[in-house]
PDB file of N, CA and C in Angstrom:
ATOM      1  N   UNK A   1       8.640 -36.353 -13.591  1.00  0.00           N
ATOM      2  CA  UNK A   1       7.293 -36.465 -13.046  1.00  0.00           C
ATOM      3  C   UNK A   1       6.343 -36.759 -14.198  1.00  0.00           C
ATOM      4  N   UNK A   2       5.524 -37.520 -14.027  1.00  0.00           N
ATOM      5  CA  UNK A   2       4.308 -38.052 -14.904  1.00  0.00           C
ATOM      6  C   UNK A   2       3.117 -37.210 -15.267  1.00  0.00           C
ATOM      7  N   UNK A   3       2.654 -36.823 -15.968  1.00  0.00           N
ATOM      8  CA  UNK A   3       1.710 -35.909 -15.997  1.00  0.00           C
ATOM      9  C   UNK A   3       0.233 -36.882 -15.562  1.00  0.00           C
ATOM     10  N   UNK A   4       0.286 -38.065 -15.432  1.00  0.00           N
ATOM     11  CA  UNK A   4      -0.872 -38.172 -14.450  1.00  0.00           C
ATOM     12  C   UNK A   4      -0.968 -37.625 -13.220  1.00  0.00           C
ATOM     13  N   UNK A   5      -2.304 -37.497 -12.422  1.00  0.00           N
ATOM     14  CA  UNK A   5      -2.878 -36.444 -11.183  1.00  0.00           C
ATOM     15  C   UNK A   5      -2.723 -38.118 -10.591  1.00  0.00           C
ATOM     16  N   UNK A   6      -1.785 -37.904  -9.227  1.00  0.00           N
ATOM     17  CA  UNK A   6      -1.985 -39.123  -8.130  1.00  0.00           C
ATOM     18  C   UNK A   6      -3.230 -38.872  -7.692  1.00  0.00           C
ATOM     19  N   UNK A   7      -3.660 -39.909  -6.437  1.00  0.00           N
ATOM     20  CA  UNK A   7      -4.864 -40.095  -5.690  1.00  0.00           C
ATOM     21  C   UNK A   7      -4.467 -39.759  -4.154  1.00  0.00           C
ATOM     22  N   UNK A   8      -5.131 -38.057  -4.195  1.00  0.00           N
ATOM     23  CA  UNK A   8      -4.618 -37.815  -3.306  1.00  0.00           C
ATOM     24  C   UNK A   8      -5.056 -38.264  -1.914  1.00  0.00           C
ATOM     25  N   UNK A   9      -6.280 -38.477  -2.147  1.00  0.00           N
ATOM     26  CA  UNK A   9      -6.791 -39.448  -0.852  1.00  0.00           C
ATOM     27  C   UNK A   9      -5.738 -40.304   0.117  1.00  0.00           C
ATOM     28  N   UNK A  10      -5.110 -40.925  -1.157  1.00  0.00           N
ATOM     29  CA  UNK A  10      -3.965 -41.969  -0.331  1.00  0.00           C
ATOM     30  C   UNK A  10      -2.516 -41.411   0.346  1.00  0.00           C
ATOM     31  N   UNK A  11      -2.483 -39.859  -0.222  1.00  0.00           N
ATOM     32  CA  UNK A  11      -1.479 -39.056  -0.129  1.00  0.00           C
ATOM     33  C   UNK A  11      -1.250 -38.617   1.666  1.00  0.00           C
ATOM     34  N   UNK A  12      -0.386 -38.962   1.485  1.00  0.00           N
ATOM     35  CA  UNK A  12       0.100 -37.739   3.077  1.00  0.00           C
ATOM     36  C   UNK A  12      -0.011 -36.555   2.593  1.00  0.00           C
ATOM     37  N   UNK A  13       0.200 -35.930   4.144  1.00  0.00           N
ATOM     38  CA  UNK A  13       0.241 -34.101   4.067  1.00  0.00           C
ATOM     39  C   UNK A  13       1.200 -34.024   3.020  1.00  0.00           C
ATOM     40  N   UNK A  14       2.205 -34.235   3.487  1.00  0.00           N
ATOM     41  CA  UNK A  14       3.924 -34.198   3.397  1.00  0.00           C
ATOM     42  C   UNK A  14       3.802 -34.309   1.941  1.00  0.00           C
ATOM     43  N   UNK A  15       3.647 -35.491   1.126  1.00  0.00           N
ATOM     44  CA  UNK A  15       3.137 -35.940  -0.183  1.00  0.00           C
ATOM     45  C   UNK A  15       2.804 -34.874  -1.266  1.00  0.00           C
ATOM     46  N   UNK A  16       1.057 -34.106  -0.383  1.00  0.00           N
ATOM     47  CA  UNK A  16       0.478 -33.516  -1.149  1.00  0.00           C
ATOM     48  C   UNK A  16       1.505 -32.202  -1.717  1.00  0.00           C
ATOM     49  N   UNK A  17       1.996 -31.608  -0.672  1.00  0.00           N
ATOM     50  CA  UNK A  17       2.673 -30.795  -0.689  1.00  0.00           C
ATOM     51  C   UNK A  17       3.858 -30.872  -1.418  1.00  0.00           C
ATOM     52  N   UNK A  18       4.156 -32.012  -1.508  1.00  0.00           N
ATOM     53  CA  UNK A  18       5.910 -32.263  -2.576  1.00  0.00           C
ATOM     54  C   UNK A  18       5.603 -32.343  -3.700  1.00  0.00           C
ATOM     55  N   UNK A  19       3.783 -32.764  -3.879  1.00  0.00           N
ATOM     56  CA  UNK A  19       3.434 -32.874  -5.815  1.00  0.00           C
ATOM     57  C   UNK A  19       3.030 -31.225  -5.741  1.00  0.00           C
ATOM     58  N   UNK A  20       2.658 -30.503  -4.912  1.00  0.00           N
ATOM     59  CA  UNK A  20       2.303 -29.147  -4.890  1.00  0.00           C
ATOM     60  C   UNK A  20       3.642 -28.223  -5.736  1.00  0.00           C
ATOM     61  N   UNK A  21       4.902 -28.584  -4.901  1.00  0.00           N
ATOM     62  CA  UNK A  21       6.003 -27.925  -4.927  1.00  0.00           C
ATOM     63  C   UNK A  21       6.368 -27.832  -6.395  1.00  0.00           C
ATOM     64  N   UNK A  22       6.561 -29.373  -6.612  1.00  0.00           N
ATOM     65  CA  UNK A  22       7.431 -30.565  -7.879  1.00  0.00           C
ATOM     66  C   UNK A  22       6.026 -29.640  -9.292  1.00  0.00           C
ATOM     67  N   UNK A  23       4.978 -29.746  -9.267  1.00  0.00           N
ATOM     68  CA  UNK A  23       3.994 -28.852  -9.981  1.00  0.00           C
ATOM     69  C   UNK A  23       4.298 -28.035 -10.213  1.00  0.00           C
ATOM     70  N   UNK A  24       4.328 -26.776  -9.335  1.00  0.00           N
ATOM     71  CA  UNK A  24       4.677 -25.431  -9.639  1.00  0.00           C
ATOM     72  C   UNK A  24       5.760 -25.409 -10.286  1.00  0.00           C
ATOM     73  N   UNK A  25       6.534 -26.009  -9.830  1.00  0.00           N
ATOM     74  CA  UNK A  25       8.276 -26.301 -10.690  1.00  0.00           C
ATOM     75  C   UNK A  25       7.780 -26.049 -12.176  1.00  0.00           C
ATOM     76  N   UNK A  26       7.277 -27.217 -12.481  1.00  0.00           N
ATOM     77  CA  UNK A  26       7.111 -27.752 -13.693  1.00  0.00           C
ATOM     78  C   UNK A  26       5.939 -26.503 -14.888  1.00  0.00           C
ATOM     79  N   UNK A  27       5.369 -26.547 -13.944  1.00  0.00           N
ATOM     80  CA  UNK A  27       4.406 -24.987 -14.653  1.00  0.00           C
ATOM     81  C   UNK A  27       4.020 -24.253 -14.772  1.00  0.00           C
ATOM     82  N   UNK A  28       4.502 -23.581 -13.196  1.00  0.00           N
ATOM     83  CA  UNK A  28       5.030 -22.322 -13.234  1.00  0.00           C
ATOM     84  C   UNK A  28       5.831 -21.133 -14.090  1.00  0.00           C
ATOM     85  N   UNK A  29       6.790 -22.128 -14.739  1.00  0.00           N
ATOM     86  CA  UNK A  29       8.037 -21.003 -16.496  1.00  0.00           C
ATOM     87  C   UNK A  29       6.724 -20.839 -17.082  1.00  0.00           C
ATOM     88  N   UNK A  30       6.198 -22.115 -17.530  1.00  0.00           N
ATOM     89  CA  UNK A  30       4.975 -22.039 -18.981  1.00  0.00           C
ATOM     90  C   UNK A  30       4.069 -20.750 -18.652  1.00  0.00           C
ATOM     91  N   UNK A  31       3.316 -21.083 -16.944  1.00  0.00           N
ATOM     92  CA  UNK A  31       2.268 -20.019 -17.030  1.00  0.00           C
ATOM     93  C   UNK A  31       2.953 -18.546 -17.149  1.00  0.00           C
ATOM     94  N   UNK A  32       4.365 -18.290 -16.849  1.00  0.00           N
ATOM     95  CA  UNK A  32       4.498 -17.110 -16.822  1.00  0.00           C
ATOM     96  C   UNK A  32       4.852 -16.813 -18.406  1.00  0.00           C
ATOM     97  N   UNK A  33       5.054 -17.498 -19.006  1.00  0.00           N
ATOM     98  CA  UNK A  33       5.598 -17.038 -20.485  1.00  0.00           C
ATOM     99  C   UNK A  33       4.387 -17.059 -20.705  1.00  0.00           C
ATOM    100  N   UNK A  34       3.518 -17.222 -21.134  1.00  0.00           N
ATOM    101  CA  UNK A  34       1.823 -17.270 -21.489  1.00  0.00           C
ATOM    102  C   UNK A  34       1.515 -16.131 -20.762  1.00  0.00           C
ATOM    103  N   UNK A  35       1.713 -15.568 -19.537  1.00  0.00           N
ATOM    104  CA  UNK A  35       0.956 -14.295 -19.134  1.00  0.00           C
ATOM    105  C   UNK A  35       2.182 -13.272 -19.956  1.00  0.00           C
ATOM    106  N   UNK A  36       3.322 -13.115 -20.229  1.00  0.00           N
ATOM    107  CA  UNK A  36       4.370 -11.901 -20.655  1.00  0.00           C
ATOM    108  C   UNK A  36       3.487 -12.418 -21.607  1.00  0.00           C
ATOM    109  N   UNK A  37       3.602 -13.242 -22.834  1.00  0.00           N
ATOM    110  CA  UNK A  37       3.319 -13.124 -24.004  1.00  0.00           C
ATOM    111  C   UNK A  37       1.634 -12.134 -23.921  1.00  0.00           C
ATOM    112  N   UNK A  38       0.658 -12.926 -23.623  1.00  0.00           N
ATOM    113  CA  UNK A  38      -0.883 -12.020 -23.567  1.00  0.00           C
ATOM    114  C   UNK A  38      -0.539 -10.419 -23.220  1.00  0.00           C
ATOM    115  N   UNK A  39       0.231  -9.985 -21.677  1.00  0.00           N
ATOM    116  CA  UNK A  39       0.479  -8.680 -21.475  1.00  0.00           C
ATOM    117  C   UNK A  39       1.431  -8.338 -22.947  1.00  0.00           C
ATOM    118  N   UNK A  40       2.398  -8.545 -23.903  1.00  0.00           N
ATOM    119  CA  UNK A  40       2.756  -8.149 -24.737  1.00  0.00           C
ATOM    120  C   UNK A  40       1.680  -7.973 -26.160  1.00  0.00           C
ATOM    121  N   UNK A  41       0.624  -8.380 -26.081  1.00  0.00           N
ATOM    122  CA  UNK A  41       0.037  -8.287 -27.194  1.00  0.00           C
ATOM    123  C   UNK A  41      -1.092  -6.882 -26.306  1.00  0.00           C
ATOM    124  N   UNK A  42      -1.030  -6.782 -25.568  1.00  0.00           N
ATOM    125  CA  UNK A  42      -2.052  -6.138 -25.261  1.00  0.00           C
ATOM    126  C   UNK A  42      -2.070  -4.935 -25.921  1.00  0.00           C
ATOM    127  N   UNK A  43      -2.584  -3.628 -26.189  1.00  0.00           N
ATOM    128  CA  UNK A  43      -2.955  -2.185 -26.427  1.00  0.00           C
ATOM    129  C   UNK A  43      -2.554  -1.518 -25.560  1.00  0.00           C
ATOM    130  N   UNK A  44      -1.737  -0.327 -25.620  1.00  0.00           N
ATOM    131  CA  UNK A  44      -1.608   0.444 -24.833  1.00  0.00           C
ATOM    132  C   UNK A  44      -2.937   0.500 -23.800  1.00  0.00           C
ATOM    133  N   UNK A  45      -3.686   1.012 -24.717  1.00  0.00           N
ATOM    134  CA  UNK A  45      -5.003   1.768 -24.205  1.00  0.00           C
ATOM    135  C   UNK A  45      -5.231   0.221 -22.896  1.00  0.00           C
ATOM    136  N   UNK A  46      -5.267  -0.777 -23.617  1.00  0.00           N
ATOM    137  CA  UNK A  46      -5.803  -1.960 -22.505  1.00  0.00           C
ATOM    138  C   UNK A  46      -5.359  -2.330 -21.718  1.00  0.00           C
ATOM    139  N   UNK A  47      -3.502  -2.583 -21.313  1.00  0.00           N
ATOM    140  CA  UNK A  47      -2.949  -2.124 -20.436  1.00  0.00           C
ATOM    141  C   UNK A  47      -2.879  -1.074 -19.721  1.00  0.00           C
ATOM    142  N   UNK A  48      -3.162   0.020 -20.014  1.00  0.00           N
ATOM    143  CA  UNK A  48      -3.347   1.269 -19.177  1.00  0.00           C
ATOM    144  C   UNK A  48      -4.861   1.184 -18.280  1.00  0.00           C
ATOM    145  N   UNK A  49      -5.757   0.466 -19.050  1.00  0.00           N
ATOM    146  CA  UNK A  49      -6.979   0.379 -17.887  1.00  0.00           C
ATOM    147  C   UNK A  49      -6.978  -1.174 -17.174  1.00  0.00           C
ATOM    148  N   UNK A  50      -6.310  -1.858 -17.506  1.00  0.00           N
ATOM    149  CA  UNK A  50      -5.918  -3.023 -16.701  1.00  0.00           C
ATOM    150  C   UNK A  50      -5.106  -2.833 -15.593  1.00  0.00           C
ATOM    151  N   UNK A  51      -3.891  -1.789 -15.584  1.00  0.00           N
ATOM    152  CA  UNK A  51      -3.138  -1.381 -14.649  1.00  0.00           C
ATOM    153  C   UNK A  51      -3.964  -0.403 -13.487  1.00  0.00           C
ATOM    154  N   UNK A  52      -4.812   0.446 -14.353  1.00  0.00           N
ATOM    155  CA  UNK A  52      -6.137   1.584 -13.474  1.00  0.00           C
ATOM    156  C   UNK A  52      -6.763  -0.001 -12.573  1.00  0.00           C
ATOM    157  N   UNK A  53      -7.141  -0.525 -12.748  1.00  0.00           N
ATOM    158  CA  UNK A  53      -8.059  -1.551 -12.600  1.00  0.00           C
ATOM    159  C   UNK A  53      -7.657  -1.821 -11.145  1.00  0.00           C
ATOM    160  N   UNK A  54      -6.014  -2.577 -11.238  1.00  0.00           N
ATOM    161  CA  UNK A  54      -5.476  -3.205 -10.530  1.00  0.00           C
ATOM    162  C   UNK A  54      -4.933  -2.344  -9.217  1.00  0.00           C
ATOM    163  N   UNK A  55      -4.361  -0.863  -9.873  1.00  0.00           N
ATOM    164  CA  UNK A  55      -4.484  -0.435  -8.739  1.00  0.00           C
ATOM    165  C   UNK A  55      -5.426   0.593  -8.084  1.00  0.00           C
ATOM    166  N   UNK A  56      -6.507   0.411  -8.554  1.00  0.00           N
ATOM    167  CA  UNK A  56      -7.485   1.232  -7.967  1.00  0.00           C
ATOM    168  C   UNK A  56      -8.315   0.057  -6.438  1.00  0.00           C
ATOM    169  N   UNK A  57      -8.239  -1.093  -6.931  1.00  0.00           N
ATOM    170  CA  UNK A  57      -8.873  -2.237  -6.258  1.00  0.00           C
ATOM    171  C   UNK A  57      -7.942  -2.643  -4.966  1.00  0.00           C
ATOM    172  N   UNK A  58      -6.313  -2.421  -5.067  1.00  0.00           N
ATOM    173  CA  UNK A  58      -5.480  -2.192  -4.349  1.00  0.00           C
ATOM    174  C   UNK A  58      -5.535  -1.098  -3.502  1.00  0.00           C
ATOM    175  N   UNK A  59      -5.710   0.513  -3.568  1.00  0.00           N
ATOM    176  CA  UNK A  59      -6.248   1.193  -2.988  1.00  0.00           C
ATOM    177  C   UNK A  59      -6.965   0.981  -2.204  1.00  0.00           C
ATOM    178  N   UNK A  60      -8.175  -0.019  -2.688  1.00  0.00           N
ATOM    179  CA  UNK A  60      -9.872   0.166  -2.142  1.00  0.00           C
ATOM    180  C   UNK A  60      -9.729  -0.739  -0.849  1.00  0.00           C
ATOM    181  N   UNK A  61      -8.962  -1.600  -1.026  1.00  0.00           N
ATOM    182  CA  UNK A  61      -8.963  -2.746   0.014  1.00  0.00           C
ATOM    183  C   UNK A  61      -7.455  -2.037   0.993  1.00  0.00           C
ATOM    184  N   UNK A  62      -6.592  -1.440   0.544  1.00  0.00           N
ATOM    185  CA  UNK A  62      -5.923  -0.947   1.440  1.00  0.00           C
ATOM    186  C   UNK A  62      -6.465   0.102   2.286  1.00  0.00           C
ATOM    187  N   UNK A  63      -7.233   0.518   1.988  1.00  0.00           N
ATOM    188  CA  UNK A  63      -8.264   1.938   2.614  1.00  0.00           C
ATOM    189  C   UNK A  63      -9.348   1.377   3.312  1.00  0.00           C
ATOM    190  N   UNK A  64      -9.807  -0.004   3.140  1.00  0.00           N
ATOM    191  CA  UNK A  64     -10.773  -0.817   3.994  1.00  0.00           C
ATOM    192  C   UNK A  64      -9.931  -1.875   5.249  1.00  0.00           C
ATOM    193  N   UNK A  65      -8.834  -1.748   4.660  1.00  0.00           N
ATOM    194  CA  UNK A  65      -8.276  -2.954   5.633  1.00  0.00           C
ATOM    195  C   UNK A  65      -7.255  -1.928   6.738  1.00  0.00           C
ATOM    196  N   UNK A  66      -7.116  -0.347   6.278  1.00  0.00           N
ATOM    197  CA  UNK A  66      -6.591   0.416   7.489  1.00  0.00           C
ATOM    198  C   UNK A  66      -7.431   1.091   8.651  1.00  0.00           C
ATOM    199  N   UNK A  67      -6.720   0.913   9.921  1.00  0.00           N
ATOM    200  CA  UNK A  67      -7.125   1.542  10.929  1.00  0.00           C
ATOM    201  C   UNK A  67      -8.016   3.128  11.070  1.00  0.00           C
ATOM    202  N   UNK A  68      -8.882   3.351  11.091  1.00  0.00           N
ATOM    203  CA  UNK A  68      -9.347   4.485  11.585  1.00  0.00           C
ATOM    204  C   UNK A  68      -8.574   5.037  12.544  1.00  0.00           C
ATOM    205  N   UNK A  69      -8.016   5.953  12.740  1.00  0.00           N
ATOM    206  CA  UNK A  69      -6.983   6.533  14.150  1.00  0.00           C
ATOM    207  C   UNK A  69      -8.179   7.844  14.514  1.00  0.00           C
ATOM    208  N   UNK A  70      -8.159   7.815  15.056  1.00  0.00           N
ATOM    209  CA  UNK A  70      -9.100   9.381  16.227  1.00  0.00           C
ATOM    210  C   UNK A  70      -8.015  10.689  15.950  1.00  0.00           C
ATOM    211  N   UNK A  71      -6.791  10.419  16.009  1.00  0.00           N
ATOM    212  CA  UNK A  71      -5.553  10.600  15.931  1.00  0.00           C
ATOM    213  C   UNK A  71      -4.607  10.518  15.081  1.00  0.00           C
ATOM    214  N   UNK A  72      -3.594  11.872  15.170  1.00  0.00           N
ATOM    215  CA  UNK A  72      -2.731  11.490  14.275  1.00  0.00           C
ATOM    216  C   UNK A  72      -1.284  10.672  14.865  1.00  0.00           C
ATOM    217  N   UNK A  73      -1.475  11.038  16.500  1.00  0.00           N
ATOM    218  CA  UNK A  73      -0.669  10.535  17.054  1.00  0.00           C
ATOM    219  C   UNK A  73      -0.119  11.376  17.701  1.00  0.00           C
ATOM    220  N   UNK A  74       0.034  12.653  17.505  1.00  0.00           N
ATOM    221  CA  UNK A  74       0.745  13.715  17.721  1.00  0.00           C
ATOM    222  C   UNK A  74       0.930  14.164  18.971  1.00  0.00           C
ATOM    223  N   UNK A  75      -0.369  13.955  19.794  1.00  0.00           N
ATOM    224  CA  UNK A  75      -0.541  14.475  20.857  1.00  0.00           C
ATOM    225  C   UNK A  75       0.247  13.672  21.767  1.00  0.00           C
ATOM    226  N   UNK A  76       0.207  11.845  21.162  1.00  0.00           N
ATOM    227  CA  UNK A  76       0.954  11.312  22.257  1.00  0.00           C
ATOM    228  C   UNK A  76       2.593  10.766  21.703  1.00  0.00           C
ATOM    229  N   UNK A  77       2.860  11.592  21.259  1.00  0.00           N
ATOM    230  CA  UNK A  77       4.615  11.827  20.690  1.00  0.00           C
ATOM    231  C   UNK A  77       4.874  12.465  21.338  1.00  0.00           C
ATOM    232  N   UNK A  78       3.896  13.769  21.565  1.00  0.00           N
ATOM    233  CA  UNK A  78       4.398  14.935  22.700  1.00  0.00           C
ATOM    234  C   UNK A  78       4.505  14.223  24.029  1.00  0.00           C
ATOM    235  N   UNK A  79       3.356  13.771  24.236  1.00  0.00           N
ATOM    236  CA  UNK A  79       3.530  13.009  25.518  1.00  0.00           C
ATOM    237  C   UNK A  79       4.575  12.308  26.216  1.00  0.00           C
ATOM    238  N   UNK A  80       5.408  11.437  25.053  1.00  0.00           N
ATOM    239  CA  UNK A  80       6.607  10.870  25.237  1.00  0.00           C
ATOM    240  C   UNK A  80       7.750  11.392  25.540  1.00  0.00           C
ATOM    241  N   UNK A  81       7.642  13.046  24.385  1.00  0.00           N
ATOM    242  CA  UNK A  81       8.858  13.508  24.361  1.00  0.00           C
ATOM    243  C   UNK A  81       8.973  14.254  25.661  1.00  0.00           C
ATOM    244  N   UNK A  82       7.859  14.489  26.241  1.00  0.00           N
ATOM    245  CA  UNK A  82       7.569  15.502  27.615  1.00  0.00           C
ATOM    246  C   UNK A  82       8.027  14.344  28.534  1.00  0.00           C
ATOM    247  N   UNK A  83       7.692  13.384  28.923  1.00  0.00           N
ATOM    248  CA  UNK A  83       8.036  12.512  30.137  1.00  0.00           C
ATOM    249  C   UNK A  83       9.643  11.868  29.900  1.00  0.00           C
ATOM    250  N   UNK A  84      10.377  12.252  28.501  1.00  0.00           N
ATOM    251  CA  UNK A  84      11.728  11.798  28.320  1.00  0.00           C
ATOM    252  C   UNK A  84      12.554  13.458  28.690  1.00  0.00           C
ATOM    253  N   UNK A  85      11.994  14.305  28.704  1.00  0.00           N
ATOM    254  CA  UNK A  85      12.371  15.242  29.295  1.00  0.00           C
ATOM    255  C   UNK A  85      12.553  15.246  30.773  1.00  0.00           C
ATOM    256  N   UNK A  86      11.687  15.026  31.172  1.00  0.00           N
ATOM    257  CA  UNK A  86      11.560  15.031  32.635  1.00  0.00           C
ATOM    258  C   UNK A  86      12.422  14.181  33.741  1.00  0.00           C
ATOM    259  N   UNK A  87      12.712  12.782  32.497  1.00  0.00           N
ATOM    260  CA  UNK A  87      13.501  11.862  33.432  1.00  0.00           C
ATOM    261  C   UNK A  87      14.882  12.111  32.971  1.00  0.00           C
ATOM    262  N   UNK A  88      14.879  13.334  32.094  1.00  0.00           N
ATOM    263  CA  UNK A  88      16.918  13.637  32.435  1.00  0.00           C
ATOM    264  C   UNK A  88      17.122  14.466  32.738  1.00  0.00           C
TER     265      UNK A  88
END
């Protein structure tokens, strides 16, 4: 593959997506050896608040993106287990 950028205008879907693929191929190894190498130079100390960072923001959006329940559920487990009683 050529390191010129085609014109994607002229590109099909199909196209865009195979220079998408055939791309990542190609520089995808590099970017990841470039991120191990940077995380290897890092500081304890700066990895340890980069990792705080990452999963504190993970938390925040997992705690915004879960359901409120009224409930723990409990009441209607019983419910189930009471009407599976009944029908044996």
């Amino acid at each position: 593959m050529n390191d010129e950028r085609p014109d994607f205008s002229k590109m099909t879907e199909r196209e865009k997506m195979r220079y998408w693929v055939e791309n990542w191929k190609r520089v995808g190894p590099e970017l990841e050896r470039i991120k191990r190498q940077e995380l290897r130079a890092l500081s304890d100390e700066e990895g340890t608040k980069r990792a705080l960072r990452v999963m504190s923001a993970r938390s925040r959006h997992a705690c915004a993106a879960a359901k409120l329940r009224s409930s723990s559920g409990l009441v209607e487990q019983q419910r189930i287990f009471a009407k599976t009683r009944r029908a044996a």
